[in-house]
Protein backbone atom coordinates (compact mmCIF):
# COMPACT_ATOMS: atom_id res chain seq x y z
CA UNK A 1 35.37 -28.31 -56.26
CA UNK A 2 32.99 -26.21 -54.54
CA UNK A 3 30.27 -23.56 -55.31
CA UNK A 4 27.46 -21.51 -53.75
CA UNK A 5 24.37 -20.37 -55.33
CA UNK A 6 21.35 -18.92 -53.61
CA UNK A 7 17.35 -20.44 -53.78
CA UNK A 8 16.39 -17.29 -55.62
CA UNK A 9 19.31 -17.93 -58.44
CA UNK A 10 18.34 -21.99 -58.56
CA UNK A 11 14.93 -22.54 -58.12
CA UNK A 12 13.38 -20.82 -60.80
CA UNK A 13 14.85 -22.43 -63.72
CA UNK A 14 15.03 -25.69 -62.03
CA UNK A 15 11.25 -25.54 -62.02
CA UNK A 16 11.11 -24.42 -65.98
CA UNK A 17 13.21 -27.47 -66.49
CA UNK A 18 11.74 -30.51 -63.91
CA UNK A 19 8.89 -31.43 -65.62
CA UNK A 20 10.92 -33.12 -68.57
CA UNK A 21 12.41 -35.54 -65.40
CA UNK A 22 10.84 -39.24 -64.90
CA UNK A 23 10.70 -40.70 -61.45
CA UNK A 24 11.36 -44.12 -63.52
CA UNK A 25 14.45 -43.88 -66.08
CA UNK A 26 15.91 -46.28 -68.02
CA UNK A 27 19.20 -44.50 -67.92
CA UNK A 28 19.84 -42.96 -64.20
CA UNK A 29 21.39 -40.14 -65.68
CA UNK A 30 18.59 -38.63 -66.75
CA UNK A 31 16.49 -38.65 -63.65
CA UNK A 32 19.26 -35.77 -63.30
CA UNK A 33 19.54 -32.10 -64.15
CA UNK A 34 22.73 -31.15 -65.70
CA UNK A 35 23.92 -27.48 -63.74
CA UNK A 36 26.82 -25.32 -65.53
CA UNK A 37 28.18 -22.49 -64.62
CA UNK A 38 30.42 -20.30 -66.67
CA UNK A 39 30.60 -16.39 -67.94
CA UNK A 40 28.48 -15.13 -64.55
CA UNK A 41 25.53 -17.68 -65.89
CA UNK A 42 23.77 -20.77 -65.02
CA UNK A 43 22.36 -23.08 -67.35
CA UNK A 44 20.48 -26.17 -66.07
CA UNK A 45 19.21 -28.89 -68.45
CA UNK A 46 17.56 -31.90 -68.24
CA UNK A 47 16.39 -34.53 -71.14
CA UNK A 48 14.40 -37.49 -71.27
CA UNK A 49 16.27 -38.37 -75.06
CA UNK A 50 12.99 -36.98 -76.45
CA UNK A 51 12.45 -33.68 -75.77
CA UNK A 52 15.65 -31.68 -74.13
CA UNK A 53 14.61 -28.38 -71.56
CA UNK A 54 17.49 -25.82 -70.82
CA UNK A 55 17.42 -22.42 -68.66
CA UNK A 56 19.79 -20.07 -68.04
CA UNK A 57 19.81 -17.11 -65.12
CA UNK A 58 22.40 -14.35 -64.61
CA UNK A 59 24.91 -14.93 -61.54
CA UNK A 60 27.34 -12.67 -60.02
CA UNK A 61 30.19 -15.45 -60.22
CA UNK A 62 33.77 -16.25 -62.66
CA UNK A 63 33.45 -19.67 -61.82
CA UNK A 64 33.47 -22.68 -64.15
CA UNK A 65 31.67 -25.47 -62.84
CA UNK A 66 29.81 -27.90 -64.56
CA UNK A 67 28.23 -31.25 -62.52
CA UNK A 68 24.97 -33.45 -62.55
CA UNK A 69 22.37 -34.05 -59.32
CA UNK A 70 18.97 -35.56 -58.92
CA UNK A 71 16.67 -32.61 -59.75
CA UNK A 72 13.77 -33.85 -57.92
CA UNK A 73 15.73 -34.36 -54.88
CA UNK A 74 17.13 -30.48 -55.21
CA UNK A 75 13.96 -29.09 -56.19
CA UNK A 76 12.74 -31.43 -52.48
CA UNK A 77 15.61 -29.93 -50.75
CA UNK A 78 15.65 -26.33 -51.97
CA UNK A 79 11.71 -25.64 -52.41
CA UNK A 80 10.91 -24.33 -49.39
CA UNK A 81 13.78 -22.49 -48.36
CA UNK A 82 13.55 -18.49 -47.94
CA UNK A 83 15.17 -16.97 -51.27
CA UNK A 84 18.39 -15.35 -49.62
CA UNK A 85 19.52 -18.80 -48.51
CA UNK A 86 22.84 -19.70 -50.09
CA UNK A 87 23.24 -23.43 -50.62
CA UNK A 88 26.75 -24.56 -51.12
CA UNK A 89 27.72 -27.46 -53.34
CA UNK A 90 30.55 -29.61 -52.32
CA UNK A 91 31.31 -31.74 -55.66
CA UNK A 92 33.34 -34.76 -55.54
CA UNK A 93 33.89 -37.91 -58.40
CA UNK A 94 30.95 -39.71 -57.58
CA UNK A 95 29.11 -37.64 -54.50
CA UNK A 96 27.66 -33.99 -54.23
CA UNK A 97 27.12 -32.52 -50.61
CA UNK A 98 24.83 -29.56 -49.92
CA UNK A 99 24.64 -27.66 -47.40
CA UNK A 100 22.13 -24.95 -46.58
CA UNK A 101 21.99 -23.01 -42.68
CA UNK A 102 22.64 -26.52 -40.20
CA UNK A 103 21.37 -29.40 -42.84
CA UNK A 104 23.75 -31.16 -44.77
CA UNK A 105 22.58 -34.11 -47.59
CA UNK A 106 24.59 -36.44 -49.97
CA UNK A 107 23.75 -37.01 -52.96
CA UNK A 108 25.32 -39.52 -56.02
CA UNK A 109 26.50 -37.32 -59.25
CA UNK A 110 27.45 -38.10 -62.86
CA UNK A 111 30.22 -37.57 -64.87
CA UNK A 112 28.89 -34.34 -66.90
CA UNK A 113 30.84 -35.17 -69.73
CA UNK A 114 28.21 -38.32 -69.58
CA UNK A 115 24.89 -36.12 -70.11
CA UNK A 116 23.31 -36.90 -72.92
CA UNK A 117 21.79 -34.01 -75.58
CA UNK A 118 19.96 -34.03 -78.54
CA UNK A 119 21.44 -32.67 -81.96
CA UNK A 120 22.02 -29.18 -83.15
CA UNK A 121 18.87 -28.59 -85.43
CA UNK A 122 19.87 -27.78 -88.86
CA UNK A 123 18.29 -26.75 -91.97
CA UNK A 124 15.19 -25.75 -90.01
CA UNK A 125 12.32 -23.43 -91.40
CA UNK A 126 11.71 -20.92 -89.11
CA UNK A 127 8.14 -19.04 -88.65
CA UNK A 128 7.84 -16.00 -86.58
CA UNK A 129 4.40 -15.89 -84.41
CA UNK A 130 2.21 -13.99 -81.82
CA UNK A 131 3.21 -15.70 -78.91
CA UNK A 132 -0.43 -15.07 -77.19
CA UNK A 133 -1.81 -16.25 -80.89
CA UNK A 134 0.37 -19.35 -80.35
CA UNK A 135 -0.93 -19.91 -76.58
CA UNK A 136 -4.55 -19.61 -77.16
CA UNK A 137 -4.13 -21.85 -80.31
CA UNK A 138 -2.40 -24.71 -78.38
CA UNK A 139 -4.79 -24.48 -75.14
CA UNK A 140 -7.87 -24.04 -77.08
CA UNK A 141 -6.68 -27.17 -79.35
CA UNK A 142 -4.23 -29.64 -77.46
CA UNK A 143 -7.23 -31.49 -75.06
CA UNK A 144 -8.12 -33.56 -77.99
CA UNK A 145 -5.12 -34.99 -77.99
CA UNK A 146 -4.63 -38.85 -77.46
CA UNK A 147 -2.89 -40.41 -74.58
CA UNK A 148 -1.02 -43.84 -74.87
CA UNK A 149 -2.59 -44.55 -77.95
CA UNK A 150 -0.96 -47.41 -79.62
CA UNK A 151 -1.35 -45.53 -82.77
CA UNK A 152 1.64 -42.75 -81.92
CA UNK A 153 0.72 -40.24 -84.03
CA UNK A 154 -2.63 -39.14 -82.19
CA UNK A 155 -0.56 -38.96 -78.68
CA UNK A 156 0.63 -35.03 -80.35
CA UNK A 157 -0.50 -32.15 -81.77
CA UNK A 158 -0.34 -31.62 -85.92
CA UNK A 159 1.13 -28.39 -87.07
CA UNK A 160 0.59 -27.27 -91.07
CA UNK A 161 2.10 -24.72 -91.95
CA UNK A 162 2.01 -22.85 -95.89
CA UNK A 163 2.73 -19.44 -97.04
CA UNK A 164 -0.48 -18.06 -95.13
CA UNK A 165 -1.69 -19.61 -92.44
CA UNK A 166 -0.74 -21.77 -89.26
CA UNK A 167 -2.76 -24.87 -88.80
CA UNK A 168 -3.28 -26.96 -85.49
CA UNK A 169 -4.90 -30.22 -85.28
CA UNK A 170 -5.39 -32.53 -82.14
CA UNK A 171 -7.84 -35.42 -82.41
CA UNK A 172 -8.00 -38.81 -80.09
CA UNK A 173 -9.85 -40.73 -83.09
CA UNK A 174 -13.17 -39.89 -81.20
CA UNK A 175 -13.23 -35.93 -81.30
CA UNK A 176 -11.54 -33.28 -83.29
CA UNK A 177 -10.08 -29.91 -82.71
CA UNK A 178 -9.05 -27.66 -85.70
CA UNK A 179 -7.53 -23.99 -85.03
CA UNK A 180 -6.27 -21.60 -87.41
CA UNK A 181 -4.28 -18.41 -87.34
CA UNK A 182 -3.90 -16.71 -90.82
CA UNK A 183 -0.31 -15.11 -91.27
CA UNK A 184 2.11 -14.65 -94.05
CA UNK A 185 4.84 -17.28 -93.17
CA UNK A 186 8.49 -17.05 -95.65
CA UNK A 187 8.03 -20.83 -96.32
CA UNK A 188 8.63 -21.65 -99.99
CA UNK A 189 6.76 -25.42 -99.53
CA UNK A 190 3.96 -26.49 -96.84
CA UNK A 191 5.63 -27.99 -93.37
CA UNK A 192 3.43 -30.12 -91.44
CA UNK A 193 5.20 -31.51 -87.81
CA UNK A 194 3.63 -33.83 -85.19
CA UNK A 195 5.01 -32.51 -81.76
CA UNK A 196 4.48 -35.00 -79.48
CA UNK A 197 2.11 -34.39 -76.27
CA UNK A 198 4.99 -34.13 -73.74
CA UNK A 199 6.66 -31.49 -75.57
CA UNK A 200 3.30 -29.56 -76.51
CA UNK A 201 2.80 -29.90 -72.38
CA UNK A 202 6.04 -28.31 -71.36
CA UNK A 203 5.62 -25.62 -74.32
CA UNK A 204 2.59 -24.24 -72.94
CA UNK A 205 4.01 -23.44 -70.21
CA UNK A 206 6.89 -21.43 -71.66
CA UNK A 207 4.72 -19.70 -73.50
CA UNK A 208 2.70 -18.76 -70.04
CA UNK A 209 5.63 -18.18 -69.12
CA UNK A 210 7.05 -16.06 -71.42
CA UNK A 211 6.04 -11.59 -71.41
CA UNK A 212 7.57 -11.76 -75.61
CA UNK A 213 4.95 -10.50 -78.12
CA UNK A 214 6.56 -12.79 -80.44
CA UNK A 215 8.62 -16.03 -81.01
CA UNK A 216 10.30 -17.79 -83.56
CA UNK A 217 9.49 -21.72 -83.79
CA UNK A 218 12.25 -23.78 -86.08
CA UNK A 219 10.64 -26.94 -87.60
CA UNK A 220 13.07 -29.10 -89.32
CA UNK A 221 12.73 -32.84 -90.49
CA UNK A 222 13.04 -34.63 -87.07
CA UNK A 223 12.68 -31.70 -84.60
CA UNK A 224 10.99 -28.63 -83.11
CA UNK A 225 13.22 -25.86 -81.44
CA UNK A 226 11.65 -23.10 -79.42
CA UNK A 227 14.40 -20.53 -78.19
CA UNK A 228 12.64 -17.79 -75.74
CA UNK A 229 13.29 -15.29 -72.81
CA UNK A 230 16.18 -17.20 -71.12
CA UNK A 231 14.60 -20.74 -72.09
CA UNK A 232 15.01 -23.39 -74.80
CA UNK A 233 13.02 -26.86 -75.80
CA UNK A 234 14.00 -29.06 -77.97
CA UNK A 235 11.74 -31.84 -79.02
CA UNK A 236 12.46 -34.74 -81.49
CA UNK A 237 8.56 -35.23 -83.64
CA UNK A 238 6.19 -38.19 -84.36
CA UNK A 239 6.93 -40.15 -86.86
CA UNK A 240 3.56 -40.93 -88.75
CA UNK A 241 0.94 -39.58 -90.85
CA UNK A 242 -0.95 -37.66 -89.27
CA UNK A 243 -5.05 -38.96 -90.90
CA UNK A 244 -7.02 -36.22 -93.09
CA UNK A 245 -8.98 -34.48 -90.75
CA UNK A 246 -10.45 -32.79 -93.64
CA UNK A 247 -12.79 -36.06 -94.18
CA UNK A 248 -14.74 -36.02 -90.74
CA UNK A 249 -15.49 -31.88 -91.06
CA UNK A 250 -19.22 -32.36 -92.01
CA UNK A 251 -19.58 -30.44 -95.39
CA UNK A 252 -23.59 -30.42 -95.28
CA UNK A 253 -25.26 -27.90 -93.65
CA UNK A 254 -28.44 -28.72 -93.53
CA UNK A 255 -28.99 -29.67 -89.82
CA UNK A 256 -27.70 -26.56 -88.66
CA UNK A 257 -28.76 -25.59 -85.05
CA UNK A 258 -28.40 -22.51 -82.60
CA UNK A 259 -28.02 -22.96 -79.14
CA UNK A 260 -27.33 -20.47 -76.14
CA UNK A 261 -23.76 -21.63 -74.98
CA UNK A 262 -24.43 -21.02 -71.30
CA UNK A 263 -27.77 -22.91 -70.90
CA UNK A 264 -26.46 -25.74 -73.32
CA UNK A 265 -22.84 -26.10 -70.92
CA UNK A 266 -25.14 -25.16 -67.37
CA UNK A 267 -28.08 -28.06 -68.81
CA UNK A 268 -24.91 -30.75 -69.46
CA UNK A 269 -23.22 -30.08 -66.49
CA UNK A 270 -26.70 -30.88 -64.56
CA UNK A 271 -26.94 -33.87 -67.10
CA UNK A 272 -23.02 -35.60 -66.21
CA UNK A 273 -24.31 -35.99 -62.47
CA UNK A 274 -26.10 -39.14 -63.69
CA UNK A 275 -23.90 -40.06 -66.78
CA UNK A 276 -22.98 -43.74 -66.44
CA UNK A 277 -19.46 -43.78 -65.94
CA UNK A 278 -18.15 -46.54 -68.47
CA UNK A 279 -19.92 -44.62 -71.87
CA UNK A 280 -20.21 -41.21 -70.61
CA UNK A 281 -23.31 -40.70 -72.93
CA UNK A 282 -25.28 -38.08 -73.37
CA UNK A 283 -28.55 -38.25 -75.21
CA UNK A 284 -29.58 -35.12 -77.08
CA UNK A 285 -32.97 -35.22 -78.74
CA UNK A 286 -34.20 -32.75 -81.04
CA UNK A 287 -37.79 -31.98 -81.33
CA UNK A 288 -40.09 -28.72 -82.16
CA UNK A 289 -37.19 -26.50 -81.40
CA UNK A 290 -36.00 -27.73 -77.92
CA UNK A 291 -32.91 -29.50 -77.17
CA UNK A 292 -34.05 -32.51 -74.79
CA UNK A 293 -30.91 -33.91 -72.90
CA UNK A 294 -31.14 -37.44 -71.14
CA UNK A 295 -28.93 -39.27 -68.74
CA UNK A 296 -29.18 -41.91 -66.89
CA UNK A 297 -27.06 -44.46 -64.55
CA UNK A 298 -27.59 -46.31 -61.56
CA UNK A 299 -28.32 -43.71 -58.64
CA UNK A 300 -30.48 -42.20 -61.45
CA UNK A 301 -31.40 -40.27 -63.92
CA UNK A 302 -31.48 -36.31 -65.72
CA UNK A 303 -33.59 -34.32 -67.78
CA UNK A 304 -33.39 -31.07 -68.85
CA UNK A 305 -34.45 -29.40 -71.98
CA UNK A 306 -33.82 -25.73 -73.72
CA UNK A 307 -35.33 -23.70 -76.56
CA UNK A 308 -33.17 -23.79 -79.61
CA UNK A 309 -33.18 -21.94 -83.12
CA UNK A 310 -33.49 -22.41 -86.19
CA UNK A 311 -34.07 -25.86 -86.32
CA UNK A 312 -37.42 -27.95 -85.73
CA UNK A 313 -36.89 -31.37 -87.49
CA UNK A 314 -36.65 -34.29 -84.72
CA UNK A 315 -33.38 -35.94 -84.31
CA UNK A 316 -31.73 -38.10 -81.51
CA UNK A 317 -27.94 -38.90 -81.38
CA UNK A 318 -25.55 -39.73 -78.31
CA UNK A 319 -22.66 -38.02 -77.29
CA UNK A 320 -19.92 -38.56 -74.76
CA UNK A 321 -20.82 -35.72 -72.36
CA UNK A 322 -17.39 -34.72 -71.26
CA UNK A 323 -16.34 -33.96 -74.79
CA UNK A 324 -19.33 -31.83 -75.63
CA UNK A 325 -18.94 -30.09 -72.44
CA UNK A 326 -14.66 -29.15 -72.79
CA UNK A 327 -15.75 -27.73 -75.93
CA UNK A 328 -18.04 -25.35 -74.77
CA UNK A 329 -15.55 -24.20 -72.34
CA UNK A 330 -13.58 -23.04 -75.07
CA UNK A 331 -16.04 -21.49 -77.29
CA UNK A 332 -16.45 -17.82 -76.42
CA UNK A 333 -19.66 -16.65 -78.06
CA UNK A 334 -23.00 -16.30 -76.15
CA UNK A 335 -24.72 -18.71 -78.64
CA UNK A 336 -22.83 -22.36 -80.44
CA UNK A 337 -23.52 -23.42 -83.73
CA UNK A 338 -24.36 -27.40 -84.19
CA UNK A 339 -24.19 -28.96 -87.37
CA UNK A 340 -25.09 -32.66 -87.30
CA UNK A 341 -24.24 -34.56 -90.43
CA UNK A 342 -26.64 -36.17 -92.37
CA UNK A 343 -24.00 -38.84 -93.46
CA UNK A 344 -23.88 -42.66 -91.88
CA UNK A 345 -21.20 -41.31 -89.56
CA UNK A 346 -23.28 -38.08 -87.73
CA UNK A 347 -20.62 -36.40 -86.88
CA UNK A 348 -21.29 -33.26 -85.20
CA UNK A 349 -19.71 -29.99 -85.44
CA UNK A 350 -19.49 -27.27 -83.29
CA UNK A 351 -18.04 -24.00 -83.77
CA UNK A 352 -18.86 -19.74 -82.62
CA UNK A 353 -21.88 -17.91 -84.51
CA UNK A 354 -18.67 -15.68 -85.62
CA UNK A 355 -18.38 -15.76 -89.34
CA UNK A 356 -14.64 -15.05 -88.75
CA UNK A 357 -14.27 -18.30 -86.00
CA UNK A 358 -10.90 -19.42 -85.92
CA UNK A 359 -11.90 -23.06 -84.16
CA UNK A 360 -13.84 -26.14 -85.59
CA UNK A 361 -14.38 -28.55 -83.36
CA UNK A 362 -16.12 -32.32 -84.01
CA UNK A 363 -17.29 -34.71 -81.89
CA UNK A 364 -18.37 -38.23 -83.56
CA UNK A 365 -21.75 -40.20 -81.72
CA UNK A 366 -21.32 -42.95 -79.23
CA UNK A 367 -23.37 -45.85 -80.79
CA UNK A 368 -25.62 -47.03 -78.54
């Protein structure tokens, strides 16, 4: 069985759908990409039994062919090719040959009867959102997450979802991340889902991807289904609960502090030249309104200091400076609000001066 597609037809869903792939698999089967060809379109998936990626692009072809190949040796082969070049696929039982202009390679192949996939989601709630709403939520949220932590479900991102408004919740068990977009949602009970970092990886890039002002995401018990402009994920969910990030939100407001965000971000990013690498600590000390930052290691050591508002009593806390620092990058206001608990924990938490903010963010001390 033979067929012929060009780079321009392959290469661009094959890239949607590689980053699912492992180099290492435990099943060789799915260190491939499953290609199928039927109706003038071709649909390439790949799964790692966790989260399932599938793309489909309109071909001028009646042929029916369906057959598995090593997707980052095609995406090796194919990458650099100009787009007009046709590649032809010679597909035996157990070996694929490709051929493109005067190079030739063989490759081993699957039965694709053999290709694993995950279930047809049923009984699914489906919510209908801005798909920039969605993006910005995600990107401005998912950096908290944990990775590898032997408590699974921090290694995701925590959806909550009622009648009215769209929660999302990352947190690594040392910093926090809280955004919010209010919407009516046809939900008859709260849904909360923990999609697991992988997934919440590849689905920020569909949604950079994608040009639709909206998009429907299905939630069901186990899964979360994404179906958009030509491309699908599928993504089995954490099973855990997810802790009560209500608790850490400090709720007294006493040590409340204004700060211009650019001389507060410019002043750490001075500071983390002599952070010491194995803490990363910052420490911020608060005196006769000016914020006093101090770091220190072993080529050195930092000082800088800024006029804040609002705020005069003296307080000193530590900080790991990287996580103070990612969250100004995502704050957009010229000024940051502080709030430093007064409670045995200190928490600190830092949001916009908008009233209407949609992001909390809270970052707990390094004890020293």
């Amino acid at each position: 069985m033979n067929t012929q597609l060009t780079v321009k037809e392959l290469l661009e869903p094959l890239q949607t759908v590689i980053g699912v792939v492992e180099k290492k698999q435990t099943l060789p089967i799915l260190s491939h990409v499953l290609v199928q060809i039927k109706d003038n379109q071709l649909t390439l998936t790949t799964t790692d039994m966790e989260i399932e990626l599938k793309a489909t692009q309109k071909i001028n072809t009646k042929e029916k062919v369906n057959f598995t190949i090593y997707a980052k040796d095609l995406i090796d082969i194919i990458r650099k090719l100009p787009e007009t070049t046709v590649i032809e696929f010679i597909i035996e039982e157990s070996k694929i040959y490709i051929k493109t202009n005067k190079n030739s390679f063989e490759l081993n192949t699957f039965n694709h009867q053999d290709f694993p996939s995950l279930p047809k989601i049923e009984n699914s709630d489906v919510i209908r959102v801005n798909r920039t709403e969605l993006k910005e939520l995600i990107e401005n949220t998912s950096f908290s997450m944990g990775n590898q932590d032997i408590r699974a479900y921090l290694n995701g991102l925590y959806f909550e979802v009622d009648e009215d408004n769209i929660v999302i919740v990352a947190t690594d068990g040392h910093r926090l991340s809280i955004g919010e977009i209010k919407q009516s949602n046809k939900l008859s009970t709260k849904k909360t889902v923990i999609l697991p970092r992988k997934a919440v990886l590849e689905l920020t890039k569909l949604l950079n991807k994608n040009e639709h002002e909206e998009v429907d995401i299905h939630l069901s018990k186990n899964y979360f289904y994404l179906n958009s402009d030509n491309t699908t994920i599928i993504s089995r969910l954490i099973d855990g609960n997810f802790p009560n990030y209500t608790q850490v939100i400090p709720k007294d407001f006493e040590n409340t502090i204004i700060i211009n965000k650019q001389e507060f971000y410019d002043s750490l990013q001075q500071a983390s030249i002599f952070v010491e690498e194995r803490k990363k600590s910052v420490r911020l000390m608060f005196k006769d309104s000016q914020l006093n930052i101090f770091t220190h290691s072993e080529r050195g050591q930092a000082k800088t200091q800024i006029t804040i508002k609002n705020f005069d009593k003296e307080i000193e806390i530590n900080f790991n400076i990287h996580y103070l620092i990612s969250i100004l990058e995502k704050i957009t206001t010229s000024e940051v609000k502080m709030i430093i608990s007064n409670s045995e924990n200190q928490a600190c938490l830092l949001s916009s001066t908008d009233d209407n903010e949609t992001y909390q963010y809270v970052v707990m001390p390094i004890r020293i």
